[in-house]
N, C-alpha and C. Protein backbone atom coordinates (compact mmCIF):
# COMPACT_ATOMS: atom_id res chain seq x y z
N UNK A 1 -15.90 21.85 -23.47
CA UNK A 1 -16.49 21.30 -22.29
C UNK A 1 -17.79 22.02 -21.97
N UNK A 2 -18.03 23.13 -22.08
CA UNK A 2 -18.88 24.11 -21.77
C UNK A 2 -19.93 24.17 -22.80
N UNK A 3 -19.59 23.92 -23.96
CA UNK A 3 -20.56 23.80 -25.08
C UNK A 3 -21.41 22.22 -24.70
N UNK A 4 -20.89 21.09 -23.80
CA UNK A 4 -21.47 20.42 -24.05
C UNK A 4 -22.27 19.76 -22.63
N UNK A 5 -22.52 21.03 -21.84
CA UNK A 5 -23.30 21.31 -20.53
C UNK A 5 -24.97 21.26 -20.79
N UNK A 6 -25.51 20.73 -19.74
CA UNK A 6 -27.01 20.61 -19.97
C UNK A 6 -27.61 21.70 -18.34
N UNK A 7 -27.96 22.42 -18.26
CA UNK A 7 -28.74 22.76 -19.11
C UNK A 7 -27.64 23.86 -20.38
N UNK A 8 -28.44 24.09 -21.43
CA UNK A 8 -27.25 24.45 -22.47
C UNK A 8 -26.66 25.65 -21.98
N UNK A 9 -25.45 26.37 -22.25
CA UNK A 9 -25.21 27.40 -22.70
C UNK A 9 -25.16 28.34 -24.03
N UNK A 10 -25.53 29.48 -24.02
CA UNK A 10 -25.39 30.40 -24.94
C UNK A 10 -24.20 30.98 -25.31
N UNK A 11 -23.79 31.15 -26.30
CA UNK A 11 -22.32 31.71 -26.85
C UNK A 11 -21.80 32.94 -25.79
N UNK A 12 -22.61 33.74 -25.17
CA UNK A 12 -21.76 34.70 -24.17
C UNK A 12 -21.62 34.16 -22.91
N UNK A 13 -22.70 32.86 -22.60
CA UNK A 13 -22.15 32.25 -21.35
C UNK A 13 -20.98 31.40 -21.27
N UNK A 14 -20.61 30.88 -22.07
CA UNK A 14 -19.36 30.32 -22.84
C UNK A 14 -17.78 30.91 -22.71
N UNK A 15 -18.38 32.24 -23.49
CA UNK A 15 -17.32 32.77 -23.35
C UNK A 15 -17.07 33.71 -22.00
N UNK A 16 -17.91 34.05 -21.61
CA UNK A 16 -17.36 34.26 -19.84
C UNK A 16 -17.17 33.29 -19.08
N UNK A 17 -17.30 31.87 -19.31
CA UNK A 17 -16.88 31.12 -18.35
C UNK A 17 -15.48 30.74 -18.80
N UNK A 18 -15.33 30.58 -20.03
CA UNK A 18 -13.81 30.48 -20.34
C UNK A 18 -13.42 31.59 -20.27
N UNK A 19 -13.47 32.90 -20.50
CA UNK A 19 -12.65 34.02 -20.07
C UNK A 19 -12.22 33.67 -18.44
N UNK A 20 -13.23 33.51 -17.45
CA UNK A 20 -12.94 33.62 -16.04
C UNK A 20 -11.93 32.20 -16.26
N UNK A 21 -12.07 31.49 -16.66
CA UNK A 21 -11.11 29.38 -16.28
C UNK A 21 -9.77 30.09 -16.87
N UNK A 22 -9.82 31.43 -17.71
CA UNK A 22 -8.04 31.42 -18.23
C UNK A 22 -7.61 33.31 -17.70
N UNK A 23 -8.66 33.60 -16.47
CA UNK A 23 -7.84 34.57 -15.63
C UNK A 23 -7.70 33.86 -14.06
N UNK A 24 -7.61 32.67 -14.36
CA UNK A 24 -7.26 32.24 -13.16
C UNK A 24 -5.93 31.93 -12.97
N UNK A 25 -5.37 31.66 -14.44
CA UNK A 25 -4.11 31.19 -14.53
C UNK A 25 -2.90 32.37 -14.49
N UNK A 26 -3.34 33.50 -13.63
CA UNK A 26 -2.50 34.67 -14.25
C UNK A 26 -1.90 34.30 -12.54
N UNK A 27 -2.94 33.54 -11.77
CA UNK A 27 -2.48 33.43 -10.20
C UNK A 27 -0.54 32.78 -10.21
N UNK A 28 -0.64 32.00 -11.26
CA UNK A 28 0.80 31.10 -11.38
C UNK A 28 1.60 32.10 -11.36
N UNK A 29 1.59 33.41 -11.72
CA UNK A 29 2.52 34.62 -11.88
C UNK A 29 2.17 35.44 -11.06
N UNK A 30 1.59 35.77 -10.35
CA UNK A 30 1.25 36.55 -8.99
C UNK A 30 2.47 36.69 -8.54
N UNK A 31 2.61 38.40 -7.82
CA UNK A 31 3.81 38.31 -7.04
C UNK A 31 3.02 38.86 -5.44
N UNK A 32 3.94 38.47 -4.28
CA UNK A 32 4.58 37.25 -4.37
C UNK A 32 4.03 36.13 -4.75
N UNK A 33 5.00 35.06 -5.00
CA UNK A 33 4.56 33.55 -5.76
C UNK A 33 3.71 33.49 -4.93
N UNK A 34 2.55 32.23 -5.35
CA UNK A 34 1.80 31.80 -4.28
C UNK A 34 2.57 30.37 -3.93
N UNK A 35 2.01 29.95 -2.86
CA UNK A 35 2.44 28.19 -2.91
C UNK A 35 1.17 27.58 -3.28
N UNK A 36 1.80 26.78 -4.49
CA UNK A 36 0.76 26.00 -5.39
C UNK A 36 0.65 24.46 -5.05
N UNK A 37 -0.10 23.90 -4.56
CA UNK A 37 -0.38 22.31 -4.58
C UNK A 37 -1.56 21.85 -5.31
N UNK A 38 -1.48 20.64 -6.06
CA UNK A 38 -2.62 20.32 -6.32
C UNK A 38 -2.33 18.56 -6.70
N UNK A 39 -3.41 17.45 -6.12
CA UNK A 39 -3.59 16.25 -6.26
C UNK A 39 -4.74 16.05 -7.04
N UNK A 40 -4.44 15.47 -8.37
CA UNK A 40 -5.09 15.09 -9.63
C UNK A 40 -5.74 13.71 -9.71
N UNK A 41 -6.68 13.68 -10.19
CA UNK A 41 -6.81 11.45 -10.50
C UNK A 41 -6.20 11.82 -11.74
N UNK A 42 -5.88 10.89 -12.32
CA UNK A 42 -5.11 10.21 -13.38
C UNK A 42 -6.00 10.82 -14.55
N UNK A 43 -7.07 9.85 -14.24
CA UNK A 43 -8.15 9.92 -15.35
C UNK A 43 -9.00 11.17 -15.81
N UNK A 44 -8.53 12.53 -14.86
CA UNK A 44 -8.42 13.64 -15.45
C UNK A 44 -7.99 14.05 -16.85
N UNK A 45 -6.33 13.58 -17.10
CA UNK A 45 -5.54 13.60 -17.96
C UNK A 45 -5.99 12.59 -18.92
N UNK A 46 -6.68 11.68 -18.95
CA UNK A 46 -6.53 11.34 -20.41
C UNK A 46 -7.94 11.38 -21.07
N UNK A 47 -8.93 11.87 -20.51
CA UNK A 47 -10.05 11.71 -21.32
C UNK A 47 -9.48 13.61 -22.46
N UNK A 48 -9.91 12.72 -24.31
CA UNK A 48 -9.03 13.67 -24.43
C UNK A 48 -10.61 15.21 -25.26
N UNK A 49 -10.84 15.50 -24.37
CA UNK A 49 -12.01 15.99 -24.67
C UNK A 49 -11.41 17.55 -25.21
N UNK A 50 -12.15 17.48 -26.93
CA UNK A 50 -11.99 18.44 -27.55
C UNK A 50 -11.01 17.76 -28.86
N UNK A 51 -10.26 17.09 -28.52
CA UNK A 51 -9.20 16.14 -29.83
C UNK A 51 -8.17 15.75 -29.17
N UNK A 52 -7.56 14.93 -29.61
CA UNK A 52 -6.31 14.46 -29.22
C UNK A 52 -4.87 15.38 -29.39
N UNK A 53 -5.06 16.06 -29.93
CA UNK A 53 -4.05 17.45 -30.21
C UNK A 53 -4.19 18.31 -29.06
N UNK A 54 -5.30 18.78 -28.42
CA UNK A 54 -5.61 19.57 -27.62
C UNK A 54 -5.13 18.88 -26.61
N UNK A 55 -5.67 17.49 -25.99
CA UNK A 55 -5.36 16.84 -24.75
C UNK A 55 -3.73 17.17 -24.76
N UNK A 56 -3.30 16.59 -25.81
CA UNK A 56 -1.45 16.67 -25.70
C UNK A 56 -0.73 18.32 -25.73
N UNK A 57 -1.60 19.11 -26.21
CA UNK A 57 -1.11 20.37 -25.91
C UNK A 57 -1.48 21.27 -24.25
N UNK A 58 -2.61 20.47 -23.79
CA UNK A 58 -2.51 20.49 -22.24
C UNK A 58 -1.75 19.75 -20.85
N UNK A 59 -1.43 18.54 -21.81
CA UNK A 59 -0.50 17.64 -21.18
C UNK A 59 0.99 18.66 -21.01
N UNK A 60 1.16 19.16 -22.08
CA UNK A 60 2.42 20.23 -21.94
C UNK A 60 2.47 21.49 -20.97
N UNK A 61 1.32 22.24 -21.58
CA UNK A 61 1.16 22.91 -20.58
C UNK A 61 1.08 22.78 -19.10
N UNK A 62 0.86 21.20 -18.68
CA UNK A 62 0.66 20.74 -17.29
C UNK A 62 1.94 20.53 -17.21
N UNK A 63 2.64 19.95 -17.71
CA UNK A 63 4.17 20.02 -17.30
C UNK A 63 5.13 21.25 -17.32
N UNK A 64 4.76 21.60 -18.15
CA UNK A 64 5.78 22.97 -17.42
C UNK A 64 5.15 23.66 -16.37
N UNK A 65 3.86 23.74 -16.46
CA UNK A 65 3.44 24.62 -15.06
C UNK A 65 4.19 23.67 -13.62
N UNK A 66 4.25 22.55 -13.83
CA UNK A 66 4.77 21.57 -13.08
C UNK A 66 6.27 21.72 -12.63
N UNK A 67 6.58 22.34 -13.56
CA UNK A 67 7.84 22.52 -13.46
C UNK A 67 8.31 24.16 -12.49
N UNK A 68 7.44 25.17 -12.15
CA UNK A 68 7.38 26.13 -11.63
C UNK A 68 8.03 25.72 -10.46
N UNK A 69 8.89 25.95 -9.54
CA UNK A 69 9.57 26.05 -8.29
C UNK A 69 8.41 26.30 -7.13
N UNK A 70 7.18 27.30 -6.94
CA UNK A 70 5.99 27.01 -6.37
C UNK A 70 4.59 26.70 -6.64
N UNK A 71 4.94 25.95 -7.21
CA UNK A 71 3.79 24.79 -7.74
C UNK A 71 4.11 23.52 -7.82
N UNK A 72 3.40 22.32 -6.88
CA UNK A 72 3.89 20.88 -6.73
C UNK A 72 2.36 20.57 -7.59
N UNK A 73 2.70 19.47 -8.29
CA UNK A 73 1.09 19.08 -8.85
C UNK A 73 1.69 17.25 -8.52
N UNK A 74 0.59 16.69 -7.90
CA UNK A 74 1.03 14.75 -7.88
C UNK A 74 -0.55 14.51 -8.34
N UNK A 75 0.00 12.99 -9.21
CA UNK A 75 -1.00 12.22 -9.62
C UNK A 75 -1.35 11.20 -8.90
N UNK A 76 -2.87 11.02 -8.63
CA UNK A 76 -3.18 9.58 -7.47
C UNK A 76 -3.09 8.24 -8.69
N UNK A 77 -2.95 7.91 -8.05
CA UNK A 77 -2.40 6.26 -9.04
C UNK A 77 -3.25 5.74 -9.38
N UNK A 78 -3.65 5.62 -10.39
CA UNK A 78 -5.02 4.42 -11.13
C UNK A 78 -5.52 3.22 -10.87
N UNK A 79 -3.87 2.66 -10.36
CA UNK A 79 -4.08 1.55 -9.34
C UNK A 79 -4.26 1.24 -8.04
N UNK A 80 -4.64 2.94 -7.75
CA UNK A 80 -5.39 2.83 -6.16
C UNK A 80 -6.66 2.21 -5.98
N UNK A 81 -7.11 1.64 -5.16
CA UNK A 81 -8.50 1.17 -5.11
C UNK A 81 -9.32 2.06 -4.07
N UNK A 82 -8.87 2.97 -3.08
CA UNK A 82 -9.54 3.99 -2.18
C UNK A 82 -8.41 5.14 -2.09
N UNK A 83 -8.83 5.81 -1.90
CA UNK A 83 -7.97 7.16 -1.33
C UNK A 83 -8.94 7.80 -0.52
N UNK A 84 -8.13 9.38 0.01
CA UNK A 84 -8.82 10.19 1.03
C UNK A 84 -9.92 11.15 0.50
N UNK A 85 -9.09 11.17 -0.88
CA UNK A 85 -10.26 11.89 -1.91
C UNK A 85 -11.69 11.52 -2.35
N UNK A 86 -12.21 10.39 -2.37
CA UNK A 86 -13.28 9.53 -3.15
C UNK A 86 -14.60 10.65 -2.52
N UNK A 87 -14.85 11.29 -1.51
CA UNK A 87 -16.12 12.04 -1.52
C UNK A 87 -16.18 13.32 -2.82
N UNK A 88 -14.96 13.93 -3.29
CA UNK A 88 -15.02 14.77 -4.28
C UNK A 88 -13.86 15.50 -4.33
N UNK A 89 -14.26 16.41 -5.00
CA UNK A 89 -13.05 17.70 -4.79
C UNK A 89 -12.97 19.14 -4.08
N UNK A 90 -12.40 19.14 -3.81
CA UNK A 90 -12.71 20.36 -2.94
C UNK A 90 -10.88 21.47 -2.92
N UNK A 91 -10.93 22.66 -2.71
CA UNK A 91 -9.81 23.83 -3.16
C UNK A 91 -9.81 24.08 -1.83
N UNK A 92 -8.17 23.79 -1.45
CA UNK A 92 -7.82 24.84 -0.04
C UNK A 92 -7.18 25.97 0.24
N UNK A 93 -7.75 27.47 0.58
CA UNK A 93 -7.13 28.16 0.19
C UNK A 93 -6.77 29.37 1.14
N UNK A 94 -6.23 30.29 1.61
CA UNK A 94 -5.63 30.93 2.47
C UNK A 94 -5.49 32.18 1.97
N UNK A 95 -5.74 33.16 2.38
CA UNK A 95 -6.16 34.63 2.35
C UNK A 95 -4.98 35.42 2.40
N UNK A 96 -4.39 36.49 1.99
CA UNK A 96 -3.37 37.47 2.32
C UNK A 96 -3.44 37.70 3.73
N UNK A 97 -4.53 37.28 4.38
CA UNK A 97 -4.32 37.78 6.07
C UNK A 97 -4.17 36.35 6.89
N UNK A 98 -3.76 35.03 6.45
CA UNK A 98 -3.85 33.78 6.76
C UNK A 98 -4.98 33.29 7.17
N UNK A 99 -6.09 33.68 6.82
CA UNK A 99 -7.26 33.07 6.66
C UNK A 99 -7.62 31.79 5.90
N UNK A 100 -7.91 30.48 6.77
CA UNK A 100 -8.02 29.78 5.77
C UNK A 100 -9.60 29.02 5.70
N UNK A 101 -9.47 28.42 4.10
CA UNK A 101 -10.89 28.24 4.16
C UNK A 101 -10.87 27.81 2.69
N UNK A 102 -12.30 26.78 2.87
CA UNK A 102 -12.24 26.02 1.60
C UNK A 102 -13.20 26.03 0.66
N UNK A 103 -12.80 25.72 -0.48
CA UNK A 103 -14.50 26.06 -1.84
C UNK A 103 -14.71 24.49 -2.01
N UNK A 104 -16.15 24.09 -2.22
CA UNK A 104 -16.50 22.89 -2.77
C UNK A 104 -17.49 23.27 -3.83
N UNK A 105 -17.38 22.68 -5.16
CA UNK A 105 -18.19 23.08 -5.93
C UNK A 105 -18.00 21.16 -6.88
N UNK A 106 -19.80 21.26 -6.72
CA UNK A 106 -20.31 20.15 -7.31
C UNK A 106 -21.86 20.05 -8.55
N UNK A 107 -22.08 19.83 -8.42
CA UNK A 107 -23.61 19.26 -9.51
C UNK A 107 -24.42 20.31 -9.16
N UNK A 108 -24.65 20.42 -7.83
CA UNK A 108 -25.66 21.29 -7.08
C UNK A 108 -25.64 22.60 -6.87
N UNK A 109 -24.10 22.92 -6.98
CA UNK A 109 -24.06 24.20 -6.67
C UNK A 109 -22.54 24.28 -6.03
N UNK A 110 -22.08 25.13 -5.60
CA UNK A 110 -21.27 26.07 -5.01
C UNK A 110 -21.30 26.40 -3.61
N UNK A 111 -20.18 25.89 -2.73
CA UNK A 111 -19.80 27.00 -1.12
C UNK A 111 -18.69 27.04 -0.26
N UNK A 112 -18.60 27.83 0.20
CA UNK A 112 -17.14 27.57 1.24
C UNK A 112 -17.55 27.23 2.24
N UNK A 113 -16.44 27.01 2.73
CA UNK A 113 -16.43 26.51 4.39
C UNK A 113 -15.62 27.16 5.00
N UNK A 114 -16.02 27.95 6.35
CA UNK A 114 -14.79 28.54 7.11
C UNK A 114 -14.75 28.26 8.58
N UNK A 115 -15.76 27.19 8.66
CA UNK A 115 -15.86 27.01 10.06
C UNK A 115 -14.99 25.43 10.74
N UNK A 116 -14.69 25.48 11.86
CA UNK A 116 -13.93 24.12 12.65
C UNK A 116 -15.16 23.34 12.66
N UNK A 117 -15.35 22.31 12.85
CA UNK A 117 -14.66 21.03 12.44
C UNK A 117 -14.23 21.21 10.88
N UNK A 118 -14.88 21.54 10.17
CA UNK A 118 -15.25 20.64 9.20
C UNK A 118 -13.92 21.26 7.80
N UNK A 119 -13.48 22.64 8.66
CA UNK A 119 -12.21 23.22 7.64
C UNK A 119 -11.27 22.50 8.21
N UNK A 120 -10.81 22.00 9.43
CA UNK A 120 -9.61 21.10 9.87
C UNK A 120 -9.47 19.54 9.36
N UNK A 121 -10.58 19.09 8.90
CA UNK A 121 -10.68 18.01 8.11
C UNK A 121 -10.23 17.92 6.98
N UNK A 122 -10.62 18.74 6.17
CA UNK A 122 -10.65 19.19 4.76
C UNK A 122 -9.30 19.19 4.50
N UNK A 123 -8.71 20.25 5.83
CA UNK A 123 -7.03 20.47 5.37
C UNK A 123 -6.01 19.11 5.75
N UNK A 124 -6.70 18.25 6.52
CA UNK A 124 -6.36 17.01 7.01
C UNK A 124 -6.33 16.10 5.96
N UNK A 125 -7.31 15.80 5.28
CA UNK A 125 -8.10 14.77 4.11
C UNK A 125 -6.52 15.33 3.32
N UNK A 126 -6.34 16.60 2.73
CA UNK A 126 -5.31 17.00 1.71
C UNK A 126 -4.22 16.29 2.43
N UNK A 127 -3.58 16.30 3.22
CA UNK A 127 -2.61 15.82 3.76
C UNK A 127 -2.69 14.58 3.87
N UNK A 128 -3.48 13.77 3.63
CA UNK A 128 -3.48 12.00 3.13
C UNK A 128 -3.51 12.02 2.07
N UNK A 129 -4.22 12.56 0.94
CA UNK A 129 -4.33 12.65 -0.59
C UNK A 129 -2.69 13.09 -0.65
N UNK A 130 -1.77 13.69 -0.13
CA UNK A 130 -0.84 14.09 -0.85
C UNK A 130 0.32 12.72 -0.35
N UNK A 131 0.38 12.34 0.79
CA UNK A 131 0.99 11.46 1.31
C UNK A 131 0.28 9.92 -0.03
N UNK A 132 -0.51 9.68 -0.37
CA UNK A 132 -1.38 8.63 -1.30
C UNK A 132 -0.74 8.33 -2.45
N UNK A 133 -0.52 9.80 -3.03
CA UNK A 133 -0.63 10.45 -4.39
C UNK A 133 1.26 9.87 -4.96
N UNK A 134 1.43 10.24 -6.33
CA UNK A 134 2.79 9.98 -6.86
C UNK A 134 3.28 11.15 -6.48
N UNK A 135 4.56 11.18 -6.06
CA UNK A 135 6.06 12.35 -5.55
C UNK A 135 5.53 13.15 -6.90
N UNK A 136 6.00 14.66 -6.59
CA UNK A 136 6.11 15.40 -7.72
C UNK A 136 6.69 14.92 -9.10
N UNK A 137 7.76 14.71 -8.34
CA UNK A 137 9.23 14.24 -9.66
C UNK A 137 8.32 12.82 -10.71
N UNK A 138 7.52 12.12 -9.90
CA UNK A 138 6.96 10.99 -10.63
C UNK A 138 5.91 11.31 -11.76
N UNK A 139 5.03 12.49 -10.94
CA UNK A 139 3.90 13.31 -11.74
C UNK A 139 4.47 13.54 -12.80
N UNK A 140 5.24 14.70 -13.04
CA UNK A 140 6.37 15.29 -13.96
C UNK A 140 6.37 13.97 -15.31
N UNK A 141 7.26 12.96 -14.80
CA UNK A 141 7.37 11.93 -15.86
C UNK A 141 6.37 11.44 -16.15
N UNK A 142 5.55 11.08 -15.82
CA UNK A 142 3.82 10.13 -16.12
C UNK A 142 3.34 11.09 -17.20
N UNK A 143 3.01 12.77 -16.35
CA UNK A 143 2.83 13.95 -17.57
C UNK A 143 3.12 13.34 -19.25
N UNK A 144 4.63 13.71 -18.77
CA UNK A 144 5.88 13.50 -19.99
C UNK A 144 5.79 12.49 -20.53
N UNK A 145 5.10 11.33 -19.96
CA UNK A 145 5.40 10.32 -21.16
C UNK A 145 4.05 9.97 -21.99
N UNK A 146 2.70 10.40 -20.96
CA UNK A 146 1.40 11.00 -21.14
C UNK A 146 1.38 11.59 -22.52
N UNK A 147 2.01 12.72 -22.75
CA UNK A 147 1.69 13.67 -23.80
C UNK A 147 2.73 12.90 -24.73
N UNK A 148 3.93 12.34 -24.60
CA UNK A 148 4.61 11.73 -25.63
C UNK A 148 3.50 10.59 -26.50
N UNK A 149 3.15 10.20 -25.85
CA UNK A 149 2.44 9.09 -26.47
C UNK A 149 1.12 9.38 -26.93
N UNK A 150 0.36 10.92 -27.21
CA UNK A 150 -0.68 10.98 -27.90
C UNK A 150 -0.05 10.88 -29.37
C-alpha cells in the first residue's frame, strides 16, 4: 500500500510506516484489555491489494482478532445507501485518565479534536454507525465466509 503512495516513498519511509501500522497491534494485548470497537465498510475487505493470498490471510487475521472477548468489530452493509459515516473516518479514543478525544486523519493531513461541540458529535455519529452497522456475531460470519471464498 505504501509503496504505491504519491508523493513516493523511499525504502526507510516504508519501512517505518509499516513498523509503526504493526506496533499498533500490540494494543489488542495491552493489559488491562482495552475496549475495542470498530465499524468497517465492507469494501474495505475485499479490495485484495497486494494478492489474493494476502487479502485471505487478513481476512483471518480479522476474524480471530474478532473473536477477542474486548474487541467488537461490525460491518456496514453494502446495501446501505447512507449511513452516519459518509463524511469519513475518524478514531475515538479515551486516555488512562478518561479523557476523551478524537483523531481524524485524511488526504490533507492529520488532527484531534478535544473540544465540545464537535467531540460530542463525533462520539454521537459512532453510536448511529454502530446501531446501522451488522451485530458482531454477523461481522464474524460475512469475515468467515469472505476469506472462505478467496
Amino acid at each position: 500500500m505504501f509503496a504505491s503512495a504519491h508523493p513516493t516513498y523511499d525504502d526507510d519511509e516504508i519501512e517505518e510506516k509499516v513498523a509503526a501500522r504493526l506496533a499498533r497491534q500490540t494494543l489488542l494485548g495491552r493489559r488491562p484489555l482495552p475496549d475495542i470497537s470498530f465499524v468497517l465498510e465492507m469494501s474495505t475487505l475485499t479490495r485484495p491489494i497486494g494478492s489474493r493470498r494476502i487479502l485471505k490471510a487478513q481476512l483471518h487475521h480479522l476474524a480471530e482478532v474478532a473473536r477477542f472477548r474486548h474487541v467488537r468489530i461490525q460491518l456496514m452493509s453494502p446495501d446501505r445507501e447512507d449511513h452516519a459515516g459518509l463524511n469519513g473516518p475518524f478514531v475515538l479514543l479515551e486516555t488512562a485518565e478518561r479523557k476523551q478525544l478524537a483523531y481524524i486523519e485524511g488526504q490533507g493531513g492529520s488532527f484531534f479534536i478535544t473540544d465540545q461541540p464537535d467531540l460530542g458529535d463525533l462520539f454521537g455519529r459512532y453510536s448511529v454507525l454502530r446501531a446501522q452497522a451488522y451485530t458482531p456475531e454477523r461481522t464474524l460470519e460475512t469475515i468467515e465466509k469472505m476469506a472462505e471464498e478467496l
